[in-house]
Protein backbone atom coordinates (compact mmCIF):
# COMPACT_ATOMS: atom_id res chain seq x y z
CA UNK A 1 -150.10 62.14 -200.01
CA UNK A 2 -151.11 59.76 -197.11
CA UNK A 3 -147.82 58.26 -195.63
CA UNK A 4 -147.16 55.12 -196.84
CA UNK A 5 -144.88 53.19 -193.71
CA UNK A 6 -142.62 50.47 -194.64
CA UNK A 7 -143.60 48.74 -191.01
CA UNK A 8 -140.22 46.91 -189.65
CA UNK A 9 -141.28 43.61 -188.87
CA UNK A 10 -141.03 42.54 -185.70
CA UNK A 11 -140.59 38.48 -184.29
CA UNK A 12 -144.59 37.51 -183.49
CA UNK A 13 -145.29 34.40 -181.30
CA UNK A 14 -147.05 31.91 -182.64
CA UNK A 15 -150.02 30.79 -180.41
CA UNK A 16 -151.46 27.77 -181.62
CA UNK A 17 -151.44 24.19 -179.31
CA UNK A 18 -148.55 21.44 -179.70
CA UNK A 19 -146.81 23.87 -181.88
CA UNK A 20 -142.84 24.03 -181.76
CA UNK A 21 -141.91 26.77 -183.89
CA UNK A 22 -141.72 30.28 -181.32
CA UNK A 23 -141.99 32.54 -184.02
CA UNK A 24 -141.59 34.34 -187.19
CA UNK A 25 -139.53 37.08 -188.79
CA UNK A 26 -139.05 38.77 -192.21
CA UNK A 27 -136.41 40.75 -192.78
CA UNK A 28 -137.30 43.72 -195.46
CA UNK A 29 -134.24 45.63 -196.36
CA UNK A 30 -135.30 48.31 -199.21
CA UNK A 31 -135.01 51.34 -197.28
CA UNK A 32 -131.97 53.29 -197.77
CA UNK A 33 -131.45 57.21 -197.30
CA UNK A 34 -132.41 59.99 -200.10
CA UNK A 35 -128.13 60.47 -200.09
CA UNK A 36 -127.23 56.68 -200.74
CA UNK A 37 -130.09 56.49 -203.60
CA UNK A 38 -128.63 59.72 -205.21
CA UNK A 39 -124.74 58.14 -205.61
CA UNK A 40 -124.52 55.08 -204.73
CA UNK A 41 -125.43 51.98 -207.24
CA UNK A 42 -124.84 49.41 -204.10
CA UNK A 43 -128.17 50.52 -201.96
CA UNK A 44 -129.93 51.13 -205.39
CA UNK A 45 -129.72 47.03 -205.62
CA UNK A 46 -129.94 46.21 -202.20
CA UNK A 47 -133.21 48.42 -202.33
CA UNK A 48 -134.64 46.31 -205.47
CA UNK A 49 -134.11 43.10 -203.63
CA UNK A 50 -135.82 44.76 -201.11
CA UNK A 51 -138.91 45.27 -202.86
CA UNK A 52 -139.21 41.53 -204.13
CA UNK A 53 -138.45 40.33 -200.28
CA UNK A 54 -141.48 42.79 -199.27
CA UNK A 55 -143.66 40.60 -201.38
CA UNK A 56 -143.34 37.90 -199.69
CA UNK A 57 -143.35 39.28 -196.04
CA UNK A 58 -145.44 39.20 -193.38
CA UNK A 59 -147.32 41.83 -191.28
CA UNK A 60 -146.83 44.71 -194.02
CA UNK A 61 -149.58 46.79 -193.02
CA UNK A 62 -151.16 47.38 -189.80
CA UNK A 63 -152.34 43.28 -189.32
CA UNK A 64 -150.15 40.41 -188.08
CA UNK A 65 -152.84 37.65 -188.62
CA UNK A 66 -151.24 34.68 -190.41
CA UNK A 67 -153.58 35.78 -193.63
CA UNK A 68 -151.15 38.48 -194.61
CA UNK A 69 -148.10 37.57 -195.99
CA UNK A 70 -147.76 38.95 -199.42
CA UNK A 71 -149.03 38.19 -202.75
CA UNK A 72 -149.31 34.75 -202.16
CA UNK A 73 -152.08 35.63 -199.13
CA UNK A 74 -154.04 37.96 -201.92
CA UNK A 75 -153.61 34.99 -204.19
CA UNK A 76 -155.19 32.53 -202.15
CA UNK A 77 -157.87 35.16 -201.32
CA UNK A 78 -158.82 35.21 -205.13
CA UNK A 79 -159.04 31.32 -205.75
CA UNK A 80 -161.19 31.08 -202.51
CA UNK A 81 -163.86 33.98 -203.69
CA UNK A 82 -164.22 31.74 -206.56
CA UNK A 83 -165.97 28.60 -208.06
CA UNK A 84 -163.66 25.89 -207.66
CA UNK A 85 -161.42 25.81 -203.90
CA UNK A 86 -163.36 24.38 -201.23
CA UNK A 87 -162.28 25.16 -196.84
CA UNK A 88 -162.64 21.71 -195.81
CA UNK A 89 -163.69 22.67 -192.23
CA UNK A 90 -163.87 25.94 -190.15
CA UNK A 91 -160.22 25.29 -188.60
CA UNK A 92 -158.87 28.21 -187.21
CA UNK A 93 -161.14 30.54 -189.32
CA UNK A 94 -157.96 32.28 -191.39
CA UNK A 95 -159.47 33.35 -194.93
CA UNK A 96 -162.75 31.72 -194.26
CA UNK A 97 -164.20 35.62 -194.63
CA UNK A 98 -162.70 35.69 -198.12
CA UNK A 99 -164.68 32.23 -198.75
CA UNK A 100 -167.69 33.67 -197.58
CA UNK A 101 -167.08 37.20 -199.44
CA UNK A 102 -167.35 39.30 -196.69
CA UNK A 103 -163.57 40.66 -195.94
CA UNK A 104 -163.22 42.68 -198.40
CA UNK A 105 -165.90 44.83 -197.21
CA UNK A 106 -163.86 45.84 -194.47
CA UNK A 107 -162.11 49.30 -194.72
CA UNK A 108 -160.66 49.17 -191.00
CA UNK A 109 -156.96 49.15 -189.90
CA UNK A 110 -155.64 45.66 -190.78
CA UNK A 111 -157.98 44.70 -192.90
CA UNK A 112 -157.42 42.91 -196.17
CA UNK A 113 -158.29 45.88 -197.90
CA UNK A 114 -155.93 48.15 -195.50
CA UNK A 115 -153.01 45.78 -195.98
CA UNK A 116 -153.55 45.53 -199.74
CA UNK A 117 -153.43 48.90 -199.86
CA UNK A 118 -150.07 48.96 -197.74
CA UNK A 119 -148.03 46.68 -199.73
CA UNK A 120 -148.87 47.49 -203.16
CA UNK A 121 -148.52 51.45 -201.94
CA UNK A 122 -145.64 50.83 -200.65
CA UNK A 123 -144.03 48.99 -203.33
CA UNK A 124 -145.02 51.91 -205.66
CA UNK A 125 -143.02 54.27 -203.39
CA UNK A 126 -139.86 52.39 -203.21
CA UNK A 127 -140.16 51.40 -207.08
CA UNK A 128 -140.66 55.77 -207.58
CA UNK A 129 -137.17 56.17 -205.65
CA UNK A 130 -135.31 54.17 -207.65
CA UNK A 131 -137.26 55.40 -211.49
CA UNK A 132 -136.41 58.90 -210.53
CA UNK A 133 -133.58 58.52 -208.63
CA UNK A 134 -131.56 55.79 -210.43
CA UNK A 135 -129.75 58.23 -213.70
CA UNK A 136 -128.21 60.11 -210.70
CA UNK A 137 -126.11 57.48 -209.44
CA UNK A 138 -122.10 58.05 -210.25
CA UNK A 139 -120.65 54.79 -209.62
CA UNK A 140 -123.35 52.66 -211.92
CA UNK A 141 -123.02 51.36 -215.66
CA UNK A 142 -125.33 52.58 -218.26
CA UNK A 143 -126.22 48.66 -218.24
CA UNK A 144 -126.65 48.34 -214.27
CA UNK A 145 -128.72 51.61 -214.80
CA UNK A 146 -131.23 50.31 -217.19
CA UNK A 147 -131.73 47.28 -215.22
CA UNK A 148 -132.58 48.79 -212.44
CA UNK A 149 -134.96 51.04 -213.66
CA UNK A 150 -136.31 48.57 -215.89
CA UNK A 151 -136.96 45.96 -213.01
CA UNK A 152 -138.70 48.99 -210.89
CA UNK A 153 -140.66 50.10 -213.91
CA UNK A 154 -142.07 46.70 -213.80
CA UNK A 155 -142.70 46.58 -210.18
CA UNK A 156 -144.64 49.28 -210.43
CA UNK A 157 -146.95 48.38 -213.03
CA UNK A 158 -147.32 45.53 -211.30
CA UNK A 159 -148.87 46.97 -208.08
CA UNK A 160 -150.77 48.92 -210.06
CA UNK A 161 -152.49 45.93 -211.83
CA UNK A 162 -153.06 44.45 -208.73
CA UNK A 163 -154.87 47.40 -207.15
CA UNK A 164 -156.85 48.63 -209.93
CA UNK A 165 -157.97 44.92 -209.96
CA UNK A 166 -158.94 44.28 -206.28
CA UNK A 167 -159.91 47.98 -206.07
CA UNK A 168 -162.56 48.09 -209.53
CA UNK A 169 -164.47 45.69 -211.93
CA UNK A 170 -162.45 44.20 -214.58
CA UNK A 171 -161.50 46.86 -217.63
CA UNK A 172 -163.38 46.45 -220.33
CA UNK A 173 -166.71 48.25 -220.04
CA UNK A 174 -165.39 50.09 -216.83
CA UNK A 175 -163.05 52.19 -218.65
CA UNK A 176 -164.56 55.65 -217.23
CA UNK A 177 -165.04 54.04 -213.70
CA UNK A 178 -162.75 55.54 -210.61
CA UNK A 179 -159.75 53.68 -210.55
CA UNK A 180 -156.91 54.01 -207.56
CA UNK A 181 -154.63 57.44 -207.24
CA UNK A 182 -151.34 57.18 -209.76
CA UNK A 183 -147.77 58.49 -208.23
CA UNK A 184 -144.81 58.84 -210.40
CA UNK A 185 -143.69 60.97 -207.21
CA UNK A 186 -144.52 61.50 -203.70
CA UNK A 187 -147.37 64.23 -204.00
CA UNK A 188 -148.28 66.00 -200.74
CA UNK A 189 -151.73 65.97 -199.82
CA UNK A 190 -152.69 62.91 -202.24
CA UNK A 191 -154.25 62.47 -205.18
CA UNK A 192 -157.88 61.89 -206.94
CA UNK A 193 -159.11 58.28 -207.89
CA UNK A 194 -158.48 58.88 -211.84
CA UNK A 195 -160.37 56.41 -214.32
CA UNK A 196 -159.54 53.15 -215.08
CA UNK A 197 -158.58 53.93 -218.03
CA UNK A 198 -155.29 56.47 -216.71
CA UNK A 199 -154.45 53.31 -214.22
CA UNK A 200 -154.19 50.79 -217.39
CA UNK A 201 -152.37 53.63 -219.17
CA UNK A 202 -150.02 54.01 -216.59
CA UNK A 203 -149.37 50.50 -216.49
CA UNK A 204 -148.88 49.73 -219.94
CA UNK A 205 -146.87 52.71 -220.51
CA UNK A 206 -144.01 51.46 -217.56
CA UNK A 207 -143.99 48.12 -219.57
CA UNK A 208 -143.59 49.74 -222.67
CA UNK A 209 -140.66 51.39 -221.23
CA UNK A 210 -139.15 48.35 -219.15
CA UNK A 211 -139.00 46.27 -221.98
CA UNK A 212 -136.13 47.73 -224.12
CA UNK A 213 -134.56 48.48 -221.17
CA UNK A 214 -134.90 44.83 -219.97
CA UNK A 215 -133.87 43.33 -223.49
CA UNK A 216 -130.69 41.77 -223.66
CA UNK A 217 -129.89 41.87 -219.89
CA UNK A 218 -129.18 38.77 -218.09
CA UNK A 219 -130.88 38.49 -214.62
CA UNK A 220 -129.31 36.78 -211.60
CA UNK A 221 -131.61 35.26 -210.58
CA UNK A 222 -135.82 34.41 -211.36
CA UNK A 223 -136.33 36.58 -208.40
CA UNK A 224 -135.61 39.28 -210.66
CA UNK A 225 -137.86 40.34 -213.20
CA UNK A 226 -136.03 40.42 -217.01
CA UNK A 227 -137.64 40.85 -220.16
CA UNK A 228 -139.88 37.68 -220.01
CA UNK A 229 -141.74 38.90 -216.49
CA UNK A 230 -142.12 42.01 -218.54
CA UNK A 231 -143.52 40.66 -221.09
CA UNK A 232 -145.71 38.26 -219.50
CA UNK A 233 -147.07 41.04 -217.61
CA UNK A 234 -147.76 43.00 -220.80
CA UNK A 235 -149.65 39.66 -221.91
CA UNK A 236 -151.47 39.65 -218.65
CA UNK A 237 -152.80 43.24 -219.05
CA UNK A 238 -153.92 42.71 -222.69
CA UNK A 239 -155.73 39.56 -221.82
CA UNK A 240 -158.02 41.81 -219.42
CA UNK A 241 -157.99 44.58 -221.53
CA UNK A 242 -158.93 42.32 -224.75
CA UNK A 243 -156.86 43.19 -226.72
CA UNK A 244 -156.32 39.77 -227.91
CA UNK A 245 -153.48 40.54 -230.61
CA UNK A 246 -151.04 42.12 -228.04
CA UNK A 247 -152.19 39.43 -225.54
CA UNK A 248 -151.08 36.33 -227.91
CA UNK A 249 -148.25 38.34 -229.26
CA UNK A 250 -146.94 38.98 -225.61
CA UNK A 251 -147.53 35.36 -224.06
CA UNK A 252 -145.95 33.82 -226.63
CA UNK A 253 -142.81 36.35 -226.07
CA UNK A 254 -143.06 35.30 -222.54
CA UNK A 255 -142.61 31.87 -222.56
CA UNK A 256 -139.72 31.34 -224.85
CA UNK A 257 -136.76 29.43 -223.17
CA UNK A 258 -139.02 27.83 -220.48
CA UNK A 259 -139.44 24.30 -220.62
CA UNK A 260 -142.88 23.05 -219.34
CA UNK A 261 -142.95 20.56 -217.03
CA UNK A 262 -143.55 16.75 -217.95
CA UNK A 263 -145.72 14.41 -216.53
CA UNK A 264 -143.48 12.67 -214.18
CA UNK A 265 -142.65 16.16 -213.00
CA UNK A 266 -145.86 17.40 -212.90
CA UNK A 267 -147.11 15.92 -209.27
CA UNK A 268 -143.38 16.55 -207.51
CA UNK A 269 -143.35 17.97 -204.06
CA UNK A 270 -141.30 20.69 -205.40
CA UNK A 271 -142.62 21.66 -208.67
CA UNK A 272 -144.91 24.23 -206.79
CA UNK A 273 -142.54 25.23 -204.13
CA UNK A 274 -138.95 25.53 -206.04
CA UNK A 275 -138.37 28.71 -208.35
CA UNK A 276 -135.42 26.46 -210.07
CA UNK A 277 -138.49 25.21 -211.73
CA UNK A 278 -138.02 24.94 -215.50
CA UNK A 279 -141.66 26.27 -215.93
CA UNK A 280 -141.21 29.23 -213.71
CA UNK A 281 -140.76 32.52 -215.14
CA UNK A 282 -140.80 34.40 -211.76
CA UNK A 283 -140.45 33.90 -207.87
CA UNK A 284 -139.80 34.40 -204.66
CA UNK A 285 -136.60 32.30 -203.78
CA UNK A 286 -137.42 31.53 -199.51
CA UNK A 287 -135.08 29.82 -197.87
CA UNK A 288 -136.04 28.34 -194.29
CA UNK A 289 -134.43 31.38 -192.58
CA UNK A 290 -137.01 33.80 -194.32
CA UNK A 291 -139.89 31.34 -194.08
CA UNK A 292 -142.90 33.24 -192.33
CA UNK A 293 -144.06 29.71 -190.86
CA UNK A 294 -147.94 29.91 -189.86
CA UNK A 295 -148.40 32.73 -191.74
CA UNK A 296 -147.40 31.83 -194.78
CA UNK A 297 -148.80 30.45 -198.12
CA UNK A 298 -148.27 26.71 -197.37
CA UNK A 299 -148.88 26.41 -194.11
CA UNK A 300 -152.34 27.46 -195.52
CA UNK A 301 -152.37 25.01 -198.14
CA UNK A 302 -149.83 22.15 -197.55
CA UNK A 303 -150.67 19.09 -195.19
CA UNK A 304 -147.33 18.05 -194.72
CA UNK A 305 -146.42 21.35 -192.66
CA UNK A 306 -148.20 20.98 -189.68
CA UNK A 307 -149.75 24.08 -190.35
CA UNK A 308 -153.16 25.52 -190.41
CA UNK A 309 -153.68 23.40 -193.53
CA UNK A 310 -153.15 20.20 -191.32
CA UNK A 311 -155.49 21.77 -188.40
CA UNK A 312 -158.82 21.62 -190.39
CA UNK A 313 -158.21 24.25 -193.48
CA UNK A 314 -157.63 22.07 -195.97
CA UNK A 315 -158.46 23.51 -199.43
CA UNK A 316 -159.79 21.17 -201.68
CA UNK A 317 -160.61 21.19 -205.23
CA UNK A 318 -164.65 20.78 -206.22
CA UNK A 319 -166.16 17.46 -207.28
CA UNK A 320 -167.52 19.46 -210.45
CA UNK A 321 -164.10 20.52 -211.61
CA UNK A 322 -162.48 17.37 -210.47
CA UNK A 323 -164.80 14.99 -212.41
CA UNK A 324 -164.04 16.94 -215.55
CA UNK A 325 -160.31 15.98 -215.45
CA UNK A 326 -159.91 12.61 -217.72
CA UNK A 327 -158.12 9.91 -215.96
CA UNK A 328 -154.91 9.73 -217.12
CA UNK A 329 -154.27 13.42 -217.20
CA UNK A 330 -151.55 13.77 -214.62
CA UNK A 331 -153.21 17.19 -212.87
CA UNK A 332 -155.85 14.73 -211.70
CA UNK A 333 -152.91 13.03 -209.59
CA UNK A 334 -152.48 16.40 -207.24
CA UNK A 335 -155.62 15.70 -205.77
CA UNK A 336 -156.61 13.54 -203.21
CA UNK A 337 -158.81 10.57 -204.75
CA UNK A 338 -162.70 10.38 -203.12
CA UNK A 339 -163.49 7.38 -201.80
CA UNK A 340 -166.61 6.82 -199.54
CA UNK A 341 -165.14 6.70 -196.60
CA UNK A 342 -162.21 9.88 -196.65
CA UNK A 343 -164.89 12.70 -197.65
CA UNK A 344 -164.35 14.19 -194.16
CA UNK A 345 -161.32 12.88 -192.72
CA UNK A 346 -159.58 15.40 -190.75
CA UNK A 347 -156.16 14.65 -191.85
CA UNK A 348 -156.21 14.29 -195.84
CA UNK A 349 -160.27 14.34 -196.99
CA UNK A 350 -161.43 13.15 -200.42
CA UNK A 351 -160.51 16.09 -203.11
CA UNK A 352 -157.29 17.64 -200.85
CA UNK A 353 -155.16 19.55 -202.89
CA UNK A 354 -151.69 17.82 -202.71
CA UNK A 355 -149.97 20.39 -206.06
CA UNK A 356 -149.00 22.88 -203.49
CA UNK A 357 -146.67 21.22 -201.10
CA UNK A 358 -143.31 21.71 -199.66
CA UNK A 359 -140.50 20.48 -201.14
CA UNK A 360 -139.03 18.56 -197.84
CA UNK A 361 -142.04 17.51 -195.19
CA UNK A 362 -141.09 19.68 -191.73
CA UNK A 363 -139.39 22.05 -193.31
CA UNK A 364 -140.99 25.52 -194.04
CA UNK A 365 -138.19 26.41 -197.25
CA UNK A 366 -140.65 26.56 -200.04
CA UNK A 367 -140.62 28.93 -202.87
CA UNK A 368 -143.55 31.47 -203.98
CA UNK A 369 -144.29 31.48 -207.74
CA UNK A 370 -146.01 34.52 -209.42
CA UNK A 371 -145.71 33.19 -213.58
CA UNK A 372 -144.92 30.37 -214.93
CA UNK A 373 -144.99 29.37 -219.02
CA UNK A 374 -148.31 27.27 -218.69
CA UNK A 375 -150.23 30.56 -218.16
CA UNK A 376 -148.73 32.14 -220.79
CA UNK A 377 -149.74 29.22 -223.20
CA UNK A 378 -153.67 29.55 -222.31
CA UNK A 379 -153.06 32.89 -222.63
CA UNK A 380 -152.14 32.84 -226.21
CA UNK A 381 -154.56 30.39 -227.20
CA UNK A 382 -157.76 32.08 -225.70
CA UNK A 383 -156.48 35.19 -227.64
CA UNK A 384 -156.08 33.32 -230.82
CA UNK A 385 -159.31 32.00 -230.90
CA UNK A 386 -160.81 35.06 -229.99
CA UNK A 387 -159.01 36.53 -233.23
CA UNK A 388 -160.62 33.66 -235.21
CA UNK A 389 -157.20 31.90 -235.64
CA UNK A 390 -158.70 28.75 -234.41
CA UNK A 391 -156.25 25.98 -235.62
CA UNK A 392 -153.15 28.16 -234.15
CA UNK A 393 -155.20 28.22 -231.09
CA UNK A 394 -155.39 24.27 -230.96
CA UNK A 395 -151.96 23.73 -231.69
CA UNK A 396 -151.11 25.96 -228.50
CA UNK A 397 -153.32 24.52 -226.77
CA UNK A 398 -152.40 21.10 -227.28
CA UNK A 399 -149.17 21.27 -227.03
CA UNK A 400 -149.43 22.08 -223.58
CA UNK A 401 -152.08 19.81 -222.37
CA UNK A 402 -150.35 16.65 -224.41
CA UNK A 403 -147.16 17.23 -221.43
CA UNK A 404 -150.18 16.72 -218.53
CA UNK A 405 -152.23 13.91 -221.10
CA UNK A 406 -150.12 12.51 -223.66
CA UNK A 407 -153.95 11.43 -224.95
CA UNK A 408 -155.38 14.89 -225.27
CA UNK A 409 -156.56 16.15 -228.91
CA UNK A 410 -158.27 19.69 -228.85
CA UNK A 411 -159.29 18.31 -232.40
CA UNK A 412 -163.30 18.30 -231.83
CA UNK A 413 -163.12 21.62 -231.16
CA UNK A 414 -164.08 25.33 -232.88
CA UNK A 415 -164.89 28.64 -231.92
CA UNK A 416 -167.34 29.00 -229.04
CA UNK A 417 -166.56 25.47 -228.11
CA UNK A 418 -163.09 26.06 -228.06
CA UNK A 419 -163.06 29.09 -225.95
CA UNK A 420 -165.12 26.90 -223.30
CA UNK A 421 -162.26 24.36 -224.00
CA UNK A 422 -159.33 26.71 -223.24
CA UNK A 423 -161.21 28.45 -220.39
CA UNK A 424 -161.81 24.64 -218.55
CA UNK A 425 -158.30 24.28 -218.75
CA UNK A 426 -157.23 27.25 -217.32
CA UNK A 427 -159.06 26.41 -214.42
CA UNK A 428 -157.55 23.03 -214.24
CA UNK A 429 -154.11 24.02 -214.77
CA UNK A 430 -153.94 27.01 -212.93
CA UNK A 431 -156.27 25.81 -209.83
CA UNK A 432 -154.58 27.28 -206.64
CA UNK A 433 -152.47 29.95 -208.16
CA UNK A 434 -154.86 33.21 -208.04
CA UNK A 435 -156.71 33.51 -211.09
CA UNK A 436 -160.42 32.97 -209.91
CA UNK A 437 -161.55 35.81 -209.22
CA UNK A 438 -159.88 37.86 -212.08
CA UNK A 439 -161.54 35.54 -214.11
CA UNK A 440 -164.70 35.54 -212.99
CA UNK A 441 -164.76 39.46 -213.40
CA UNK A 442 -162.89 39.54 -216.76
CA UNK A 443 -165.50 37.03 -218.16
CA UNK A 444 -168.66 39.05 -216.88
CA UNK A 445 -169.77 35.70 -215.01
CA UNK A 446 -170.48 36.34 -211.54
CA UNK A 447 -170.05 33.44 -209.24
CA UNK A 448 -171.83 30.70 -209.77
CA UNK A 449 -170.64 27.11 -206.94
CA UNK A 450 -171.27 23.96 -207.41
CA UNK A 451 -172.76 22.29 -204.00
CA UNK A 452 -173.51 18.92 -202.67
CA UNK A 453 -171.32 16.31 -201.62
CA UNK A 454 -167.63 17.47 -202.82
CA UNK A 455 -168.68 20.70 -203.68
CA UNK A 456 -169.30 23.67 -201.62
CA UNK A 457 -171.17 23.31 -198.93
CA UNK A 458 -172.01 20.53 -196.34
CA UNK A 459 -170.03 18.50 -195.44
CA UNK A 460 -167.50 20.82 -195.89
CA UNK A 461 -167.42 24.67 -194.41
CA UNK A 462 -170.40 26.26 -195.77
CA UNK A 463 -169.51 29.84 -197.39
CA UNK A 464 -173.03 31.01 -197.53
CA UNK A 465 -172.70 32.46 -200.95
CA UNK A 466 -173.52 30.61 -204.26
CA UNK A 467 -174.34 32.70 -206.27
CA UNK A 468 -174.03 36.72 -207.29
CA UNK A 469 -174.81 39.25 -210.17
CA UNK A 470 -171.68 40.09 -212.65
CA UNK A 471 -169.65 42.94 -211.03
CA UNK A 472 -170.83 42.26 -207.56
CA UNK A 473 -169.77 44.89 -205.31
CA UNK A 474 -168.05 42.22 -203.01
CA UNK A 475 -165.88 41.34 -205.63
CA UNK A 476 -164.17 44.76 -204.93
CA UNK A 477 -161.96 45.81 -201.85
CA UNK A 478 -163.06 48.94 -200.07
CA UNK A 479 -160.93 52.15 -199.74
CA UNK A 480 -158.93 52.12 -196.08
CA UNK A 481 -160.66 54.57 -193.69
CA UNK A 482 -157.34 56.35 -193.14
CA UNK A 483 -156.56 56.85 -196.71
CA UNK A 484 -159.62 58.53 -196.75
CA UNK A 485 -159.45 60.18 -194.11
CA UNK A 486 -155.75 61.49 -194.62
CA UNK A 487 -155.33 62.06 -198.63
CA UNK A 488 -157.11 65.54 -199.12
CA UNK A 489 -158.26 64.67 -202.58
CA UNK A 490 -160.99 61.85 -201.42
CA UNK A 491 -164.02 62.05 -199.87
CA UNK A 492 -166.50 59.59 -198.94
CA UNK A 493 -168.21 59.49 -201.71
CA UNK A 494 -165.21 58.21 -203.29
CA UNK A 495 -165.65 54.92 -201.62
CA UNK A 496 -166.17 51.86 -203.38
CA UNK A 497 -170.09 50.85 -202.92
């Protein structure tokens, strides 16, 4: 099996003009030796918290550019090779490859496809020490036992969902398509691509497992997954899979206990940025010592850092989608209102996303969420209607679009027209966090911008792209050149086209 490093990550200077922050550093503590992980139940936890610091860290991989910094930087990659986040200007050129949907075609050391391949890898690995290491520890609890393998289950089948979705089209109808090599264990030499199909097997099959082993246990903290990131996972995988009764079943699971956020609350600095959140069912908790700075989520998106967000990057949301949010629906409020004169103001333009910010201006403490209870509602919903269950479906959906639009009735509308309804308003609600391009494949759509004034395109940064087929082959990441060049069971014709 190609090695998979765990790079130590090292303080980076920070070269950008008039800035006062000297560096960055993560800290990513979830390696421990093959003798701790066999007795001890102390390294066993320190090495979980490990793997949830990892995905939020910066450099993993072979690239310190300030576009890699976990999840959050593949997030923002995924909204930006979509339909509705515009680059306001050129800036300093971080992610404006995504926009234009040529980065992922790289397969070159420290490329997004290379460091993609790093982190999710590597994740996998440490997740595989602690499944098959963690019934061998003497000093644990059956109950700290089961957690811990539970949590890494879950881990897992998370960074497989990930790469078998940057890596391949969506599932359904690609079922026999290669997929991404599956470890359980560290296999010398490396292993085939597989099928789809054996990846989304794989997946399902750790949830399956995580959740009893999940139920009833009380987590410390949301930076730990429990039975509720479990299960919204599950609900996640079922939505792309369509399997629509496992999908409502599973979101609905999911977002017991959380409390969605009102109105007032809604357009908050820290609504985004805080994993206290009532909504949130999962996070990274950052605190300014662990902040990555630059390179970091909201310095990308967030005016009020001084980051590159503030130096011409603003991401904005389109005039199209905009216009379609009714006034008095408070998710209009997170945007920055057009007028005729702000449209290319360098500091906040016309359409400026203001729903990712940090809590405290000047400070870079600011939280990373990965699921929160809104997605889980338009989950259920879409699969409800998509059962023919059409008034259940309503009554999800309204009840939460009524906390953003105390006037919203999803009354008018029935089966085709509803689906377009629940669709439109996971765009809306979920603008920013990393759906788009998941979407776009899951839905068979292919991309398909709005341009002209406050849409892509002039005068805002111009992507270049408009337009492509379903299942275009830039939607997919390529295979890193040293993967294929070191794992003994690929060849070039294994590459993605």
């Amino acid at each position: 099996m190609k090695k998979i490093f765990l790079y130590t990550i090292l303080a980076l200077l920070i070269v950008i003009a008039g800035c006062k922050k000297d560096y960055l550093e993560t800290k990513p503590s979830n390696a421990v030796t093959q003798e701790q992980i066999s007795t001890q139940v102390g390294p066993f936890t320190a090495a979980l918290q490990g793997i949830t610091k990892e995905l939020f860290a910066f450099g993993i991989g072979a690239s310190t550019g300030h576009d890699n910094f976990g999840q959050k930087a593949y997030d923002l990659q995924s909204d930006l090779m979509g339909n509705d986040m515009v680059v306001h200007t050129a800036g300093y050129g971080w992610f404006n490859a995504d926009y234009n949907l040529t980065a992922w075609g790289s397969k070159v050391n420290g490329s997004q496809s290379d460091n993609a391949w790093y982190l999710y890898y590597d994740v996998i690995k440490q997740a595989n020490k602690l499944i098959n290491g963690v019934d061998l520890v003497l000093d644990a609890t059956q109950a700290q036992k089961e957690s811990i393998k539970g949590q890494a289950l879950g881990l897992r089948a998370y960074a497989y969902f990930y790469l078998i979705n940057y890596f391949q089209q969506t599932y359904k109808g690609n079922e026999t398509k290669p997929g991404v090599p599956i470890y359980t264990v560290d296999t010398i030499g490396g292993k085939p691509r597989g099928t789809v199909q054996d990846v989304y097997t794989r997946i399902i099959a750790d949830l399956t497992q995580a959740e009893p082993l999940l139920t009833g246990k009380t987590r410390a903290a949301k930076t730990d997954i429990d039975v509720s990131v479990i299960q919204g996972f599950r609900a996640r995988v079922a939505l792309l899979m369509e399997d629509w009764p496992t999908a409502a079943t599973y979101a609905n699971k999911a977002r017991q206990g959380y409390a969605l956020l009102t109105a007032a609350q809604y357009p908050a600095f820290s609504s985004f940025s805080t994993i206290g959140t009532s909504e949130w069912i999962w996070g990274s908790l950052i605190p300014a010592s662990q902040a990555t700075i630059y390179a970091s989520f909201f310095s990308h998106m967030d005016i009020r850092t001084g980051g590159y967000a503030a130096l011409g990057g603003q991401k904005k949301i389109t005039k199209a989608l905009y216009d379609l949010i009714p006034t008095g629906d408070v998710r209009k409020t997170v945007f920055t209102t057009p007028t005729s004169t702000n449209l290319t103001s360098s500091s906040d333009p016309g359409y400026n996303q203001k729903k990712h910010q940090v809590p405290t201006a000047g400070s870079w403490a600011a939280d990373y969420l990965y699921m929160r209870a809104a997605e889980m509602y338009l989950i259920e919903a879409e699969a409800l209607n998509r059962q023919g269950q059409d008034a259940n479906a309503r009554t999800v959906l309204e009840t939460l679009i009524k906390t953003r639009n105390p006037a919203y009735s999803a009354a008018s509308f029935s089966g085709a027209s509803l689906l377009n309804e629940i669709l439109l308003q996971r765009r809306i609600e979920l603008w920013g966090e990393g759906f788009s391009l998941m979407d776009i494949k899951r839905l068979n759509q292919g991309l398909n911008r709005p341009t002209g004034t406050g849409n892509h395109g002039a005068p805002s940064y111009d992507p270049g792209v408009y337009t492509t087929s379903p299942a275009d082959p830039r939607f997919l990441m390529r295979i890193p050149q040293r993967e294929l060049d070191n794992n003994t069971s690929l060849t070039p014709a294994d590459q993605n086209p």
